[in-house]
N, C-alpha and C. Protein backbone atom coordinates (compact mmCIF):
# COMPACT_ATOMS: atom_id res chain seq x y z
N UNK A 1 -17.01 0.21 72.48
CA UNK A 1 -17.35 1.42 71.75
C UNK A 1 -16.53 2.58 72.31
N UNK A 2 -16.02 3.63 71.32
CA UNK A 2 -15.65 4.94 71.85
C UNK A 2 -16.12 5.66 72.91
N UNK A 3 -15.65 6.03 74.28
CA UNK A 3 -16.03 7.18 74.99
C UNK A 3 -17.01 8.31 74.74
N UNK A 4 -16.26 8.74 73.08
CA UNK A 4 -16.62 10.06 73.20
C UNK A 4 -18.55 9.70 72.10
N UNK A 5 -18.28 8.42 71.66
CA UNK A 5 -19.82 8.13 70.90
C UNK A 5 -20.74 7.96 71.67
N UNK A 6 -19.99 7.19 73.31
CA UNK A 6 -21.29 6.54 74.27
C UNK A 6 -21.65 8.36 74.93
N UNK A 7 -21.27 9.23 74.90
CA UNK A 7 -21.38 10.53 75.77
C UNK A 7 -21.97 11.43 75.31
N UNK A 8 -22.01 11.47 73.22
CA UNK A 8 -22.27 12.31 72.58
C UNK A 8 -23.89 12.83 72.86
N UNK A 9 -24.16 14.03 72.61
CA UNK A 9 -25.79 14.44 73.28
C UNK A 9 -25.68 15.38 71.18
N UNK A 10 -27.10 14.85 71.05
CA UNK A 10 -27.13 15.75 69.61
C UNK A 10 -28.01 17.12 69.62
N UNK A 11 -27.75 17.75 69.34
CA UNK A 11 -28.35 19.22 69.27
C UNK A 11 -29.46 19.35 68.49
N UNK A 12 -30.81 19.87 68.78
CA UNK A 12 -31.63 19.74 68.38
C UNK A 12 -32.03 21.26 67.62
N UNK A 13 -32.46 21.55 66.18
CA UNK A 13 -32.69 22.58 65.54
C UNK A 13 -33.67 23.31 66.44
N UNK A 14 -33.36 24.18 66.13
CA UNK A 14 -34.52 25.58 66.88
C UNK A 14 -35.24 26.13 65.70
N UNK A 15 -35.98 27.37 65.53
CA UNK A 15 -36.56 27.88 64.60
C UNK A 15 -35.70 28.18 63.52
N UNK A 16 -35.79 28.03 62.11
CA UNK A 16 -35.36 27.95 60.75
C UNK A 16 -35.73 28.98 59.69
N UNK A 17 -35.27 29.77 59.73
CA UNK A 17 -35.55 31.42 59.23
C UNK A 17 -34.55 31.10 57.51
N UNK A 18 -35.87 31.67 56.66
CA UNK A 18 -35.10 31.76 55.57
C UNK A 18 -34.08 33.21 55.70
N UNK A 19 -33.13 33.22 54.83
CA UNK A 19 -32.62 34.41 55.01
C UNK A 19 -32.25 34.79 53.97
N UNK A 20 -32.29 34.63 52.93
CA UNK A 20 -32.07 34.70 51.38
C UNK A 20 -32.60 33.47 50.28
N UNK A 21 -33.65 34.34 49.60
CA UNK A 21 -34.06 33.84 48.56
C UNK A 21 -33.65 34.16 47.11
N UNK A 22 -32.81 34.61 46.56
CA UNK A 22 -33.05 34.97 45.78
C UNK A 22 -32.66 34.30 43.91
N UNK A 23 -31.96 34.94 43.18
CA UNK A 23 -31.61 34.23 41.80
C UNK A 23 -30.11 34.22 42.00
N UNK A 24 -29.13 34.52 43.35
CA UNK A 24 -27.90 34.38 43.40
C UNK A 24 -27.54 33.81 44.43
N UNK A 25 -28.35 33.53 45.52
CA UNK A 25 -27.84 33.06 46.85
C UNK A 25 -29.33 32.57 47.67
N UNK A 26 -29.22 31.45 48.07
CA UNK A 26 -30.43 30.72 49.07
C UNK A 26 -29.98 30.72 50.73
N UNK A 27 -30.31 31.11 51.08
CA UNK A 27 -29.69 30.86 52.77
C UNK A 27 -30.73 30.41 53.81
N UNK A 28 -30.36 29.77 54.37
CA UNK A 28 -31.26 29.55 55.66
C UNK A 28 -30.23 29.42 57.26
N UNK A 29 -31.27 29.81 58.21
CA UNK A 29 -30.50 30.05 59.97
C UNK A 29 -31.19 28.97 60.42
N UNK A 30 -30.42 28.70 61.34
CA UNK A 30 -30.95 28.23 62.65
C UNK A 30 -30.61 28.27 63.46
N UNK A 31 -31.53 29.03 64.84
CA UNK A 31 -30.81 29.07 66.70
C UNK A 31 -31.12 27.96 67.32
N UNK A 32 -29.81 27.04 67.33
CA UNK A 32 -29.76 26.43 68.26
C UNK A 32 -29.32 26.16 70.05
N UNK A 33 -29.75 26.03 70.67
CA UNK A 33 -29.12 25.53 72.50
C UNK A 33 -28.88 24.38 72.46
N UNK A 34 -27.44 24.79 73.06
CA UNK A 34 -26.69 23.32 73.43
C UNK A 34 -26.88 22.80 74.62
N UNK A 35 -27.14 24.19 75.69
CA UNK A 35 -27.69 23.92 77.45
C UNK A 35 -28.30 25.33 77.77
N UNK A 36 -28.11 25.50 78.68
CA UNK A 36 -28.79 26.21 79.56
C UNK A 36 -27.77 27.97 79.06
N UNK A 37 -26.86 27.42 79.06
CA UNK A 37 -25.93 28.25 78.60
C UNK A 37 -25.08 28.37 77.46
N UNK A 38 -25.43 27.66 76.77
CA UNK A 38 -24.33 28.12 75.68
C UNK A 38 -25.73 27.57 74.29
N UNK A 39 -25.48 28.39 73.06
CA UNK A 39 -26.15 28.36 72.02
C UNK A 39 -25.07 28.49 70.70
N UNK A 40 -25.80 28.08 69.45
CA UNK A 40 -25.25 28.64 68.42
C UNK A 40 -26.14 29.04 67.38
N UNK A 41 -25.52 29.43 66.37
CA UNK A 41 -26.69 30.06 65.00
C UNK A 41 -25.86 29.52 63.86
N UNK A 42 -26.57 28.89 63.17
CA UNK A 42 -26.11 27.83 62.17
C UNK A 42 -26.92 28.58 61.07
N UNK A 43 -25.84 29.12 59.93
CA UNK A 43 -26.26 29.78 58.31
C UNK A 43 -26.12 28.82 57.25
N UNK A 44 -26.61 28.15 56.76
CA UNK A 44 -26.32 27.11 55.66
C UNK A 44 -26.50 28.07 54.14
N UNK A 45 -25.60 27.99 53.03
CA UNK A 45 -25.68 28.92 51.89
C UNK A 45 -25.77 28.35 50.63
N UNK A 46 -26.37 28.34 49.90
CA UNK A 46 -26.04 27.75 48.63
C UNK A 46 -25.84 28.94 47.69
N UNK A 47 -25.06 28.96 46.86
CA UNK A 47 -24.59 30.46 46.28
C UNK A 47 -24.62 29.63 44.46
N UNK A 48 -25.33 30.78 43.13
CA UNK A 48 -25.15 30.29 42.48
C UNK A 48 -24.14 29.83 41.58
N UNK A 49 -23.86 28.53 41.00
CA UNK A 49 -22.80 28.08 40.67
C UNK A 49 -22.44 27.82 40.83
N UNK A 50 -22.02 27.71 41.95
CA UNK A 50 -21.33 26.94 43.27
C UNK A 50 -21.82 25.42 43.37
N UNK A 51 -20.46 25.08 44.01
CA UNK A 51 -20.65 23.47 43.61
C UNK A 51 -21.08 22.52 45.05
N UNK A 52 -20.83 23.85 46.23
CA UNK A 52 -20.71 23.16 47.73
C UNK A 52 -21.77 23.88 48.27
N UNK A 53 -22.13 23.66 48.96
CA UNK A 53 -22.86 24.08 50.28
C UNK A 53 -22.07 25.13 51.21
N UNK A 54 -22.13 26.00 51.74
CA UNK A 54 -21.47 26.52 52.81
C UNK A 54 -22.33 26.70 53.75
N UNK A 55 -21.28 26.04 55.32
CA UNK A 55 -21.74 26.25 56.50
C UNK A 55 -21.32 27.23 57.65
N UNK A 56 -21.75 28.54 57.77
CA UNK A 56 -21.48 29.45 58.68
C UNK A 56 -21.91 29.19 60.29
N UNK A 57 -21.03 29.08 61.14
CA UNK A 57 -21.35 28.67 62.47
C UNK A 57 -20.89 29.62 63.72
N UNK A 58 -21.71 30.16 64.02
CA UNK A 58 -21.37 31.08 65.51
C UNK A 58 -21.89 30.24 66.67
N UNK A 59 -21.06 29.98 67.56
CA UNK A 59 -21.18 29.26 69.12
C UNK A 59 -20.68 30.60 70.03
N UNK A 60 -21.90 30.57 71.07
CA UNK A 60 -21.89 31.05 72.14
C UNK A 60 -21.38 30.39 73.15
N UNK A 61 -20.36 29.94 73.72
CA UNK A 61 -20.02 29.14 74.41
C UNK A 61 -19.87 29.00 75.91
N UNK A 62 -20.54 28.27 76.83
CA UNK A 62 -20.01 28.76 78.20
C UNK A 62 -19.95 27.36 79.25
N UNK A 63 -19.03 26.53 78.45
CA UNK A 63 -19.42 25.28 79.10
C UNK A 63 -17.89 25.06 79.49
N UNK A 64 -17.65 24.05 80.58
CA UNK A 64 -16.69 23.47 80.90
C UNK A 64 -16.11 22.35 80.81
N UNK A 65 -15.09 21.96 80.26
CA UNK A 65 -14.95 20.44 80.12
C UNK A 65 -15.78 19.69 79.26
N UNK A 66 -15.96 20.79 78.43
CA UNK A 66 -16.88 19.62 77.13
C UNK A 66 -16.41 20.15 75.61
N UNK A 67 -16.34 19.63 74.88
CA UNK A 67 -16.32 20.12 73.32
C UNK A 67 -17.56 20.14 72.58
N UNK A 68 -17.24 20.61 71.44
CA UNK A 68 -18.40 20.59 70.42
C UNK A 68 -17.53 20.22 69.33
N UNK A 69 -18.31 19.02 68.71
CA UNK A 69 -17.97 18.67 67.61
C UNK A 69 -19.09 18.53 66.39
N UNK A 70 -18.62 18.60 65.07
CA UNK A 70 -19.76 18.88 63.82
C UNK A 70 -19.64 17.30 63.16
N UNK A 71 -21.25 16.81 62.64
CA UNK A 71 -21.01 15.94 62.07
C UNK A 71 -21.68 15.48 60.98
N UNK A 72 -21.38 14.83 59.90
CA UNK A 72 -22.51 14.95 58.61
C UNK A 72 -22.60 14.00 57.79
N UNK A 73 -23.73 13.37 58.56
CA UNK A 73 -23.37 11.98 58.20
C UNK A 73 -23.96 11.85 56.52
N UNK A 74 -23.22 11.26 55.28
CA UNK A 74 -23.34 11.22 54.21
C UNK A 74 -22.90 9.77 53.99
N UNK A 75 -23.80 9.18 53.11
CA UNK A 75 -23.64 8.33 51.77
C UNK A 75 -22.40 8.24 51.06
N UNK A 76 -20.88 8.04 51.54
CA UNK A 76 -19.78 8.50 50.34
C UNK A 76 -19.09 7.02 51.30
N UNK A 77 -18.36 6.17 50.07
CA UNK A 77 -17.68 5.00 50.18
C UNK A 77 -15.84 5.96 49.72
N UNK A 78 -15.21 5.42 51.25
CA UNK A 78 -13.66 5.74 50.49
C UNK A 78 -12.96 4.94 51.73
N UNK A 79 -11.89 4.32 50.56
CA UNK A 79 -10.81 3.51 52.12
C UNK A 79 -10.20 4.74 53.06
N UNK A 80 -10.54 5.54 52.75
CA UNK A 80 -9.21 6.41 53.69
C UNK A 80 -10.19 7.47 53.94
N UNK A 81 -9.78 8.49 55.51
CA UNK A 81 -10.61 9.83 55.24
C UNK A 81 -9.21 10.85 55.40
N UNK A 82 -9.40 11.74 55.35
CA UNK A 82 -8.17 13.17 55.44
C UNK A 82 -9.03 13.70 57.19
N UNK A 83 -8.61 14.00 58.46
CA UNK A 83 -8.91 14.02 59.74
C UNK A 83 -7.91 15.85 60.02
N UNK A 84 -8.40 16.90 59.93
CA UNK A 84 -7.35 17.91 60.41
C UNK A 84 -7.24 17.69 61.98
N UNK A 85 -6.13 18.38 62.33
CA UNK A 85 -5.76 18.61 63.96
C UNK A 85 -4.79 19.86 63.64
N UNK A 86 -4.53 19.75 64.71
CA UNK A 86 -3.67 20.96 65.29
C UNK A 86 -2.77 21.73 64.29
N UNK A 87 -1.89 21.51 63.97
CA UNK A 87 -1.13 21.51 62.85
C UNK A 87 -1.18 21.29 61.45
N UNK A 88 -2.23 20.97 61.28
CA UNK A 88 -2.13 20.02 59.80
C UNK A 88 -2.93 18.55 59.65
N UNK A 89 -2.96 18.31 59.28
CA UNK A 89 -3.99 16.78 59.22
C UNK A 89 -3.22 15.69 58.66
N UNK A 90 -3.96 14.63 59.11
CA UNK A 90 -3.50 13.34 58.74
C UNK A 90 -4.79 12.13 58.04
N UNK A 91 -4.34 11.08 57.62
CA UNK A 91 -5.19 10.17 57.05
C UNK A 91 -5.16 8.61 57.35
N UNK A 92 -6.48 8.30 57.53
CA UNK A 92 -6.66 7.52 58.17
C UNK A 92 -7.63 6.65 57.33
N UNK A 93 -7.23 4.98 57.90
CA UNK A 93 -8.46 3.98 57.15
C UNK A 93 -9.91 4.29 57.52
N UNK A 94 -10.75 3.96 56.72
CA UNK A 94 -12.29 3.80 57.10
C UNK A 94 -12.71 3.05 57.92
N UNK A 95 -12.00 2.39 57.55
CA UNK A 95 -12.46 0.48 57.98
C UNK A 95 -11.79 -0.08 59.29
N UNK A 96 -11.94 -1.15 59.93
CA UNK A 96 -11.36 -1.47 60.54
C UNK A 96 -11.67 -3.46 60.70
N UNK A 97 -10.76 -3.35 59.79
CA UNK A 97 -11.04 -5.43 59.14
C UNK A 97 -10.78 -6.12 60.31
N UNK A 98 -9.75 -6.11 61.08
CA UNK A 98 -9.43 -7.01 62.16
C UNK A 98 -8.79 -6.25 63.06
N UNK A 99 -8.52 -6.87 64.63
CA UNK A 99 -7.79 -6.02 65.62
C UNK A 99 -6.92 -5.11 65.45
N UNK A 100 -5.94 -5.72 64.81
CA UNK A 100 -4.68 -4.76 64.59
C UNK A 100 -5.21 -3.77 63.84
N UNK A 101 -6.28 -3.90 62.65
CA UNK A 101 -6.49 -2.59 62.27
C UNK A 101 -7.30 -1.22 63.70
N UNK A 102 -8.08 -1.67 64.38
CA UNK A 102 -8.88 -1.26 65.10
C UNK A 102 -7.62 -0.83 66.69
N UNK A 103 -6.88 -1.28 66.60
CA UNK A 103 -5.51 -0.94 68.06
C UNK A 103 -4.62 0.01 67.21
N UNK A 104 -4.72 0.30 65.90
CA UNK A 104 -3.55 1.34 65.27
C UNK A 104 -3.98 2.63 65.95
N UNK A 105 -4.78 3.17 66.14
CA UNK A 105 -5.03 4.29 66.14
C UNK A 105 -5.57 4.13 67.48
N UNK A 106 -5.09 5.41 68.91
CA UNK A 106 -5.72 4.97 70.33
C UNK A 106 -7.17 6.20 70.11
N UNK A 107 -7.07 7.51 69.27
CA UNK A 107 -8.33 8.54 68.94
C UNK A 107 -8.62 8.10 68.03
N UNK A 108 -10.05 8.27 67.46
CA UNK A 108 -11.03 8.03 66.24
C UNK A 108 -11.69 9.06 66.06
């Protein structure tokens, strides 16, 4: 298994404040702690007409040697995903059928 799956710690919601109700925009917060020191505040939006969800994210950060990564886990079948980095992004299989598929890539 991956390093970074056996290490991962999941963040647990804090209190959930509506923040807009209305006939053009739904919003809801949440303050979350990641440790002792570092937090974030997570705005989720649904705006009308709109076809997506939007996720607003402020991190307080004060940690060393660790990242934060977002993840969402959904129901969607596709051979390939689109992965951004540094520069620009790249694409990658879903799957991984046999070794050689699973040794192409040394990050996941």
């Amino acid at each position: 298994m991956d390093y970074h799956l056996e290490t991962r710690k999941s963040v647990t919601g804090g209190a959930v404040i509506v923040k807009d109700r209305g006939p053009l925009r739904a919003s809801v917060q949440s303050k979350m702690s990641v440790s002792q020191r570092s937090s974030l505040v997570q705005t989720i939006r649904l705006d009308a007409g709109c076809r997506y969800l939007s996720f607003s994210t402020e991190v307080d950060w004060h940690e060393k040697h660790k990242f934060l990564k977002v993840e969402f886990p959904l129901n969607v079948r596709s051979s390939r995903a689109t992965y951004e980095i540094q520069f620009g992004h790249l694409e990658r299989p879903t799957h991984y059928n046999t070794s050689w598929d699973q040794a192409r890539f040394e990050v996941n």
